[in-house]
C-alpha atoms as a PDB file:
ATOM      1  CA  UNK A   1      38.528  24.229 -19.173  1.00  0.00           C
ATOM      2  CA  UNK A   2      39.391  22.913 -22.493  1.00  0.00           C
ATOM      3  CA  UNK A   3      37.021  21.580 -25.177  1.00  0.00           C
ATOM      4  CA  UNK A   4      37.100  17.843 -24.586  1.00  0.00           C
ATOM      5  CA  UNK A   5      36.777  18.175 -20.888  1.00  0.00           C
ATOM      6  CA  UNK A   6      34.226  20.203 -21.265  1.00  0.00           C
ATOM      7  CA  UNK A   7      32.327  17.859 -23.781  1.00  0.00           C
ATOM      8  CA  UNK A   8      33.150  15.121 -21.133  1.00  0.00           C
ATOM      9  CA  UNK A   9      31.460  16.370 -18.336  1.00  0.00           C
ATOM     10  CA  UNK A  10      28.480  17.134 -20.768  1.00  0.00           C
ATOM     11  CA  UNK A  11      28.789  13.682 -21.366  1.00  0.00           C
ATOM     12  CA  UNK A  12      28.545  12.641 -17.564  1.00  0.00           C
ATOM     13  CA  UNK A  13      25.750  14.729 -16.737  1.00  0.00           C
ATOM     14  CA  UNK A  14      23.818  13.683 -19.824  1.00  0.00           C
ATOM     15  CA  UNK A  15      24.054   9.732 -18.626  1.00  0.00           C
ATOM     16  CA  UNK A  16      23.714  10.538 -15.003  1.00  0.00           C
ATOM     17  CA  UNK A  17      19.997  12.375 -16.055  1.00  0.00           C
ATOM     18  CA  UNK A  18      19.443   9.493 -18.086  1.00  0.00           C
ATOM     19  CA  UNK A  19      20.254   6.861 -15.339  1.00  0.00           C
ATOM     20  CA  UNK A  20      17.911   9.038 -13.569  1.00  0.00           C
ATOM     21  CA  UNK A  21      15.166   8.883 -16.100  1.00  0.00           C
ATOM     22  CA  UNK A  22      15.600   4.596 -16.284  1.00  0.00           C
ATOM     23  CA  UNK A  23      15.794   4.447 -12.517  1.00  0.00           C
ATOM     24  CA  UNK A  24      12.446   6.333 -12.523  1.00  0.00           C
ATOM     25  CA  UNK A  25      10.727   4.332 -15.371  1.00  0.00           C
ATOM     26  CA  UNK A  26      11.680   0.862 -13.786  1.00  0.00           C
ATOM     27  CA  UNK A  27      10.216   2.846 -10.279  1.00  0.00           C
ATOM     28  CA  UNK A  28       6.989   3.438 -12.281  1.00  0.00           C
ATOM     29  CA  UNK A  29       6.994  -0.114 -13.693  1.00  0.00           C
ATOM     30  CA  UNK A  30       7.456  -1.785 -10.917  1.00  0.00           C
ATOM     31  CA  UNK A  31       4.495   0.049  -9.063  1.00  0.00           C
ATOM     32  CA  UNK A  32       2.813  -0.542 -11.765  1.00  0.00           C
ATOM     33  CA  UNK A  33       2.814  -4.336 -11.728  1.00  0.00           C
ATOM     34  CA  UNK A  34       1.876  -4.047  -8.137  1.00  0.00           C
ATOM     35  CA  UNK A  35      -1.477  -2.170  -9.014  1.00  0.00           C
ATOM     36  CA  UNK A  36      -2.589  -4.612 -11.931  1.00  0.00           C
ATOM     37  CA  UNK A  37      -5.330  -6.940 -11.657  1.00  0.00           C
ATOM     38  CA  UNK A  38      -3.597 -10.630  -9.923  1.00  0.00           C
ATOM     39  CA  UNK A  39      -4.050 -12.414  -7.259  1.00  0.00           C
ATOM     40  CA  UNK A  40      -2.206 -12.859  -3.838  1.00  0.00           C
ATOM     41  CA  UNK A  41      -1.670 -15.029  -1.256  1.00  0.00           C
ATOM     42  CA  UNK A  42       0.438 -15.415   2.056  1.00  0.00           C
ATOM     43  CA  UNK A  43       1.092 -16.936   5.762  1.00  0.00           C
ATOM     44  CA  UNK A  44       1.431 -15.031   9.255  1.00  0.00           C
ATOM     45  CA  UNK A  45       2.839 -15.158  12.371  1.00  0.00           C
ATOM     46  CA  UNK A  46       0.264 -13.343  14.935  1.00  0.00           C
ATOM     47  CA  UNK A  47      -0.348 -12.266  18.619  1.00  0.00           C
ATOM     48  CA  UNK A  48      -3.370 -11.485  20.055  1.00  0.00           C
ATOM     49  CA  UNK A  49      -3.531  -8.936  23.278  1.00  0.00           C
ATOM     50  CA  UNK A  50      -7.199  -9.187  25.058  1.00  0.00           C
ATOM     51  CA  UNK A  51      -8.172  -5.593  26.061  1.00  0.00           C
ATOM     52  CA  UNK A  52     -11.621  -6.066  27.699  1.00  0.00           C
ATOM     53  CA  UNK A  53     -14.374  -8.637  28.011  1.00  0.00           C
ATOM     54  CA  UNK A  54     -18.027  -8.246  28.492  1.00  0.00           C
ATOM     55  CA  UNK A  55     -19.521 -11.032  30.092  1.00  0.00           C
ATOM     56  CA  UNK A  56     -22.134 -12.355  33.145  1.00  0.00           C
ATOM     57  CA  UNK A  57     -18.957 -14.553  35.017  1.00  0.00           C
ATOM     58  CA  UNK A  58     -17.428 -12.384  37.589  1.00  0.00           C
ATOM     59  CA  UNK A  59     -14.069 -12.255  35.501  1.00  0.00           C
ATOM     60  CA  UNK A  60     -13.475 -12.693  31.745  1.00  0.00           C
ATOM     61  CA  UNK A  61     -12.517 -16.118  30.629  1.00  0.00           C
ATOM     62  CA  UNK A  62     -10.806 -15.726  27.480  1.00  0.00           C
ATOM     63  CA  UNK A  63      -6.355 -14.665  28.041  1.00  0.00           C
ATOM     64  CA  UNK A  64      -4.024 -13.106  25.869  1.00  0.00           C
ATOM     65  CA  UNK A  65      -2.451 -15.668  22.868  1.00  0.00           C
ATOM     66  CA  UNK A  66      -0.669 -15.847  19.424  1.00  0.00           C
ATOM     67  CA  UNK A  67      -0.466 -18.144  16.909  1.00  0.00           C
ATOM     68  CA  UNK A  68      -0.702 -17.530  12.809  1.00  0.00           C
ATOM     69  CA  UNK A  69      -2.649 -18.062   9.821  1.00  0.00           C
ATOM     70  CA  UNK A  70      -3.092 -18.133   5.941  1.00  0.00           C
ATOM     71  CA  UNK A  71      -4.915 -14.925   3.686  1.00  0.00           C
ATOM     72  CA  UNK A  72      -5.560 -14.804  -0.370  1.00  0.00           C
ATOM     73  CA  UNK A  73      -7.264 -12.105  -2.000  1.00  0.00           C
ATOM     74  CA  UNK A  74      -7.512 -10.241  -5.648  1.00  0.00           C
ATOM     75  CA  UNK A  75      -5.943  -6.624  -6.436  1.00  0.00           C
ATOM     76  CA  UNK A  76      -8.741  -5.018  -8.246  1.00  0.00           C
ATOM     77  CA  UNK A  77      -6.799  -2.045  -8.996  1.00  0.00           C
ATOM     78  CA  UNK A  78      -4.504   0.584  -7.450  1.00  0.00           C
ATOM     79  CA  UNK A  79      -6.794   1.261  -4.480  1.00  0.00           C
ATOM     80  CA  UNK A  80      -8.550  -1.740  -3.753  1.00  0.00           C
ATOM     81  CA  UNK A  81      -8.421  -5.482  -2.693  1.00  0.00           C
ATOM     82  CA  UNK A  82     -10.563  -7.914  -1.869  1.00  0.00           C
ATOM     83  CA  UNK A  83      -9.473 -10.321   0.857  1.00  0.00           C
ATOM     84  CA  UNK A  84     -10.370 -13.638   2.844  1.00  0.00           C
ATOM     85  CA  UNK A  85      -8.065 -14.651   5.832  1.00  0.00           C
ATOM     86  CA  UNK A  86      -8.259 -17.253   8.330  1.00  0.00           C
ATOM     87  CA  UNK A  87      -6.639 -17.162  12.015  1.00  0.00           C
ATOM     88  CA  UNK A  88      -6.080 -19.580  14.895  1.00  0.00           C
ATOM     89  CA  UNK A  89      -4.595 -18.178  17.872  1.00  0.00           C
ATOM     90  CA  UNK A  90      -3.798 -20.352  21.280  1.00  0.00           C
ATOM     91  CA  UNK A  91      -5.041 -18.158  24.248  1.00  0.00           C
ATOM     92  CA  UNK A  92      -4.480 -18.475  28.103  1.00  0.00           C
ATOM     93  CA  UNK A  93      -8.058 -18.895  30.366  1.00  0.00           C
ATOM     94  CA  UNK A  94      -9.048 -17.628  33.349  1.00  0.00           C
ATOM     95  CA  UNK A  95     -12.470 -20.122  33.947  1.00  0.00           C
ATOM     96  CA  UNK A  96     -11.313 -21.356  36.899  1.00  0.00           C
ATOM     97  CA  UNK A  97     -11.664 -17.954  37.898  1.00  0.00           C
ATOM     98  CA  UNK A  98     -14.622 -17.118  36.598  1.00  0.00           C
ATOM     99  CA  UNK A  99     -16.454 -19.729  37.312  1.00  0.00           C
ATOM    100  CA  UNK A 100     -15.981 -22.715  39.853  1.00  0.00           C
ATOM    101  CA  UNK A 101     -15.422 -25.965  37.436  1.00  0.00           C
ATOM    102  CA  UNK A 102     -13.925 -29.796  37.728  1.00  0.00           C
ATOM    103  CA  UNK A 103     -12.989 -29.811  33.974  1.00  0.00           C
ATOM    104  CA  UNK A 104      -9.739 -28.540  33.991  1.00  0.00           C
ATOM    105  CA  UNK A 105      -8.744 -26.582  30.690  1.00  0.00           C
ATOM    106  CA  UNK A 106      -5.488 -25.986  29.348  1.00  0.00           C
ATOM    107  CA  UNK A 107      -6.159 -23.697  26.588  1.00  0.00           C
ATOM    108  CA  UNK A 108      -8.879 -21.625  24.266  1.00  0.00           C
ATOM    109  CA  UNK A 109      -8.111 -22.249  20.681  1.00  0.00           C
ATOM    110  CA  UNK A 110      -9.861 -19.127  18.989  1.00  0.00           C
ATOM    111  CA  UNK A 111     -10.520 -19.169  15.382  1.00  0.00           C
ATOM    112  CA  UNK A 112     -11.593 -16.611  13.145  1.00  0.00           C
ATOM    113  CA  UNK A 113     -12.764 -16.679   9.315  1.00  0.00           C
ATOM    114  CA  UNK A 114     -13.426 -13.119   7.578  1.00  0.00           C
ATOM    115  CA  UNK A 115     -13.837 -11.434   4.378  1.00  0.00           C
ATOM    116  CA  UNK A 116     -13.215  -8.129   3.924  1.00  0.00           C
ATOM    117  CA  UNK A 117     -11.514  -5.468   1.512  1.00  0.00           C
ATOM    118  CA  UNK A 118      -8.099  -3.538   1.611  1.00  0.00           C
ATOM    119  CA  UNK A 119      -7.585   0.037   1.008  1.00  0.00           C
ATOM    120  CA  UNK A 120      -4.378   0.717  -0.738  1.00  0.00           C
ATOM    121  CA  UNK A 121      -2.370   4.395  -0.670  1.00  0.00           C
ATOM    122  CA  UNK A 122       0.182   4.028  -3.644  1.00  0.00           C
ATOM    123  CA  UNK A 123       3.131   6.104  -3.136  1.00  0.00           C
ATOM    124  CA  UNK A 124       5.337   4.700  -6.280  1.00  0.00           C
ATOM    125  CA  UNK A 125       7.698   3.130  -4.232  1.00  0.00           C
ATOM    126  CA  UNK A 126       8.598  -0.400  -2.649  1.00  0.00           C
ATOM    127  CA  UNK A 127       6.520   1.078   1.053  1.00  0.00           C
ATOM    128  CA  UNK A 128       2.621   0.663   0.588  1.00  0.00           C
ATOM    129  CA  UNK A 129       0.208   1.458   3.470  1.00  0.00           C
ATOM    130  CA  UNK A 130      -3.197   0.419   3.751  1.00  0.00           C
ATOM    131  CA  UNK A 131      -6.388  -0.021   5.608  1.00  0.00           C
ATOM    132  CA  UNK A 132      -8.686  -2.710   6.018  1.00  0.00           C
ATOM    133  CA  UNK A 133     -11.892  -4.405   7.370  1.00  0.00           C
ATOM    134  CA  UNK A 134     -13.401  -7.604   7.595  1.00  0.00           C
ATOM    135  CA  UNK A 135     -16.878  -9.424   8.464  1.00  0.00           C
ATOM    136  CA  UNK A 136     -16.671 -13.367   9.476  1.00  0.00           C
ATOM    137  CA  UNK A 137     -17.150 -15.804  12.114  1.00  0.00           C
ATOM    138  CA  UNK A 138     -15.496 -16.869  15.171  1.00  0.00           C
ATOM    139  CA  UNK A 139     -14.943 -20.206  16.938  1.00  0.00           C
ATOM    140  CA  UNK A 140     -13.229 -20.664  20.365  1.00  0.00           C
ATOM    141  CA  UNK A 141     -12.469 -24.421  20.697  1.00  0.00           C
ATOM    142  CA  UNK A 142     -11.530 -25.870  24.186  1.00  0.00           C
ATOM    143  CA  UNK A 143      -7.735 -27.765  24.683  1.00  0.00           C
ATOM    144  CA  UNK A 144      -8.869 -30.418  28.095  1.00  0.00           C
ATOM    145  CA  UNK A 145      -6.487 -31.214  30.095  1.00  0.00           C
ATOM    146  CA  UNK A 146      -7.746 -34.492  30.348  1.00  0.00           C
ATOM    147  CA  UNK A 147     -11.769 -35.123  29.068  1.00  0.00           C
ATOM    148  CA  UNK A 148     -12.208 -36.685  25.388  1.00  0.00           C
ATOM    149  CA  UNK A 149     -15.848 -37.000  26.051  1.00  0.00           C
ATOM    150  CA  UNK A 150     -15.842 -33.004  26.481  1.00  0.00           C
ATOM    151  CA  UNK A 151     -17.366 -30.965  24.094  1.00  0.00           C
ATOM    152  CA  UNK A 152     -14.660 -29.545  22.213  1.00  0.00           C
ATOM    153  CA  UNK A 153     -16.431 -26.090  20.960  1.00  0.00           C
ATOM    154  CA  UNK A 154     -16.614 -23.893  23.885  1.00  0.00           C
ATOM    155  CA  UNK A 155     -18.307 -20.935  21.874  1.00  0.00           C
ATOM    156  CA  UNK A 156     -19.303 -19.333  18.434  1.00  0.00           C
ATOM    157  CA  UNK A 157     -20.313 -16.316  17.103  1.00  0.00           C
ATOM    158  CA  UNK A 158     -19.597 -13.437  15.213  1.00  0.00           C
ATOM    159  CA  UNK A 159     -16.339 -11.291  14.177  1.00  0.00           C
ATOM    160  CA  UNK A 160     -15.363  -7.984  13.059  1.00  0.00           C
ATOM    161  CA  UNK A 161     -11.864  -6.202  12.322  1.00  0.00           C
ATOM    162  CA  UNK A 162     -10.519  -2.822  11.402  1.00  0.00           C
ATOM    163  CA  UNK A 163      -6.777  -1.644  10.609  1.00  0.00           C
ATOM    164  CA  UNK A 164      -4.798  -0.864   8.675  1.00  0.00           C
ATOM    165  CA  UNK A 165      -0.599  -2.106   7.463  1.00  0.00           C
ATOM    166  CA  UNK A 166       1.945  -1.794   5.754  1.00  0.00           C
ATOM    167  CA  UNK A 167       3.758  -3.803   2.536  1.00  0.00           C
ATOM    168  CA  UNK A 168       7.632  -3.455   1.420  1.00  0.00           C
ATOM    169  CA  UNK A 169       7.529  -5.154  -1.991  1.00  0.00           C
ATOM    170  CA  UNK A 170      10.926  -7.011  -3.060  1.00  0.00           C
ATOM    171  CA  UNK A 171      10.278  -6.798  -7.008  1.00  0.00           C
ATOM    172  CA  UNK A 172       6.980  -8.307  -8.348  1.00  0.00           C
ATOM    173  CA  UNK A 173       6.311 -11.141  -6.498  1.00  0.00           C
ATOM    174  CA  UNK A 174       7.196 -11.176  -3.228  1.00  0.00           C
ATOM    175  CA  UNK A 175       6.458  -8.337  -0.325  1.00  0.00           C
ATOM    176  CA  UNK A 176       6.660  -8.604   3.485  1.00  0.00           C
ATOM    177  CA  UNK A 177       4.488  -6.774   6.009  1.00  0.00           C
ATOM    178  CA  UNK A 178       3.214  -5.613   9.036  1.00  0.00           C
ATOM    179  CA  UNK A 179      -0.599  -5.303  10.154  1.00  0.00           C
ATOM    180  CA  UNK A 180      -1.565  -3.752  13.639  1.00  0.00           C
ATOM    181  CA  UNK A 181      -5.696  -4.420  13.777  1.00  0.00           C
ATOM    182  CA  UNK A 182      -8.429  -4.147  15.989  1.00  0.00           C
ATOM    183  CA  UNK A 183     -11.360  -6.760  16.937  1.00  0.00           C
ATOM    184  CA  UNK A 184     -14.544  -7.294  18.118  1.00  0.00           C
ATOM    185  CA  UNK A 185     -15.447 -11.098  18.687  1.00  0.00           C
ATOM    186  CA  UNK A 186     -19.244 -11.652  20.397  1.00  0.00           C
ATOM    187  CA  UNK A 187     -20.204 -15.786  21.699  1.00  0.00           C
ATOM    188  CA  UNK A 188     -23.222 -16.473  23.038  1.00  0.00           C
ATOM    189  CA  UNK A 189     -24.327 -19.734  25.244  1.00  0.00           C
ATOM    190  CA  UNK A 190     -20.835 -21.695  26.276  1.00  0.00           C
ATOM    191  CA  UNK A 191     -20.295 -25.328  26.395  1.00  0.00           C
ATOM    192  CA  UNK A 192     -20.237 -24.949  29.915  1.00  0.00           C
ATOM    193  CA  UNK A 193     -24.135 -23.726  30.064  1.00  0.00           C
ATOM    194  CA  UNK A 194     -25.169 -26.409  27.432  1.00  0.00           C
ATOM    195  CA  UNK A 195     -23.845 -29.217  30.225  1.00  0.00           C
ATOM    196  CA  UNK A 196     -25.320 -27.544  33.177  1.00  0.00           C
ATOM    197  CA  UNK A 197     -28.346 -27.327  31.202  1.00  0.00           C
ATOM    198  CA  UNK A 198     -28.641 -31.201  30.069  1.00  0.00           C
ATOM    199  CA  UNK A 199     -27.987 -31.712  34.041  1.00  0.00           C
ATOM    200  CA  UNK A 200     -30.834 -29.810  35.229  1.00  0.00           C
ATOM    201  CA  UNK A 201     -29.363 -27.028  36.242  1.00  0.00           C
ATOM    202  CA  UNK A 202     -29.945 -23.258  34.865  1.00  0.00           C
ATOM    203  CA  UNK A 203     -27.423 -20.805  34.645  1.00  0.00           C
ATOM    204  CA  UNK A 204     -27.949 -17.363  33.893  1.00  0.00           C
ATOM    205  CA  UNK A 205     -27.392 -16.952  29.914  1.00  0.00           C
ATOM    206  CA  UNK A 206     -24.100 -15.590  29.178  1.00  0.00           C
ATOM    207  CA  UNK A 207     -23.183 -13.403  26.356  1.00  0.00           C
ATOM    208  CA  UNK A 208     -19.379 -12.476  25.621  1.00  0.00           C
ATOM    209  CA  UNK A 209     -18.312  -9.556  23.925  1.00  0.00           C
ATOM    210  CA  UNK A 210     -14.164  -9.507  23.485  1.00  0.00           C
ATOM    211  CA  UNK A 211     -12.257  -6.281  22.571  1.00  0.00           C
ATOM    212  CA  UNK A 212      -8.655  -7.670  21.396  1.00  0.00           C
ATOM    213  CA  UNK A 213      -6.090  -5.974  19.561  1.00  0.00           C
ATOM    214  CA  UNK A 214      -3.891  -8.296  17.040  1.00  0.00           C
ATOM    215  CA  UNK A 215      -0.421  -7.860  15.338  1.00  0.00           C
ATOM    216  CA  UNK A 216       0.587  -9.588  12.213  1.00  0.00           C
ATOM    217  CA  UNK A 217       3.942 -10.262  10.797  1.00  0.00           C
ATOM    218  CA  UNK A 218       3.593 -12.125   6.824  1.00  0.00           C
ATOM    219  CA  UNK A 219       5.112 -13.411   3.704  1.00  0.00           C
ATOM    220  CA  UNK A 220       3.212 -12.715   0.834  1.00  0.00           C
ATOM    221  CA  UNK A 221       3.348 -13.937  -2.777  1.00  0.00           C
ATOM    222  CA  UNK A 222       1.817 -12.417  -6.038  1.00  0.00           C
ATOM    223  CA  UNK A 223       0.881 -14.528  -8.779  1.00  0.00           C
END
């Protein structure tokens, strides 16, 4: 090999390394924007799969659903965020069922509020898996067939999750994601047991626990 082939390939390798080196600094950069202190926010598409209900009616009420919701939070620092979220799903019912009625229903409308905190596991590159938990409140609202004098909260109480997700990050500010999460939603006295009630009637006192298992799909923007 002669001299100025030889100081050309010495010349290749020494701006492929370099390449290398820049391609590993803007890696490490761009992490590193992703760990700072900021703020987040973003939208979801969600389904909600019922996996067991503990309750006095002779069936569960409350059906599988989906529907979506909004979440904001703070990145404290490379391992932990601090998040709020709010969800509305549109569930199937099963009241008929469980319990012999002349309202007819069309749909639950559960809704959840939480605060909680994120668990991050930086790996350096544009995949990020985490954990998470939340603490909030829980609403199931009642879609009537036909009734506008009906009470439109069926049931309230409180709400618990745990799970855990995953971002892809597409430069600094946007990522996308996928959340797989387990809850625990507990109601006490129905709308149903407040009416029999005012009527004179006395039901036995129902108390709902519902095991449900929810997947999330989301945008999500950092500011």
């Amino acid at each position: 090999m002669s001299r100025a082939a030889a100081r050309a390939v010495l010349a290749l390798c020494a701006m492929s390394a370099a390449a290398r080196a820049d391609s590993a600094t803007v890696r490490r950069s761009s992490a590193g924007s992703r760990e700072r202190l900021h703020a987040y926010a973003g939208l979801f598409g969600s389904t909600q799969l019922v996996a067991a209900q503990s309750t006095d009616y002779r069936r569960g009420y409350l059906d599988h659903g989906g529907g979506g919701g909004l979440f904001a939070g703070v990145r404290l620092n490379r391992l932990f965020s601090v998040e709020g979220n709010w969800r509305v799903t549109v569930n199937g019912q099963d009241l008929d069922a469980a319990r012999v009625t002349n309202i007819p229903v069309e749909a639950l409308i559960v809704t959840t509020w939480g605060l909680g905190a994120r668990v991050h596991w930086p790996t350096g590159g544009i995949v990020e898996p985490y954990g998470h938990a939340s603490a909030g409140y829980a609403a199931i609202m009642v879609d009537y067939v036909d009734c506008p004098d009906c009470p439109g909260v069926f049931a309230t109480g409180p709400a618990a999750e745990l799970g855990g997700g995953i971002d892809v990050h597409f430069g600094r500010r946007v990522s996308v994601g996928l959340r797989l999460s387990g809850q625990v939603l507990h109601f006490g006295e129905d709308a149903f047991e407040r009416r029999f009630r005012q009527v004179g009637f006395e039901p036995s006192s129902t108390r709902t626990t519902i095991l449900s298992s929810a997947t999330d799909a989301y945008a999500m923007f950092h500011f």
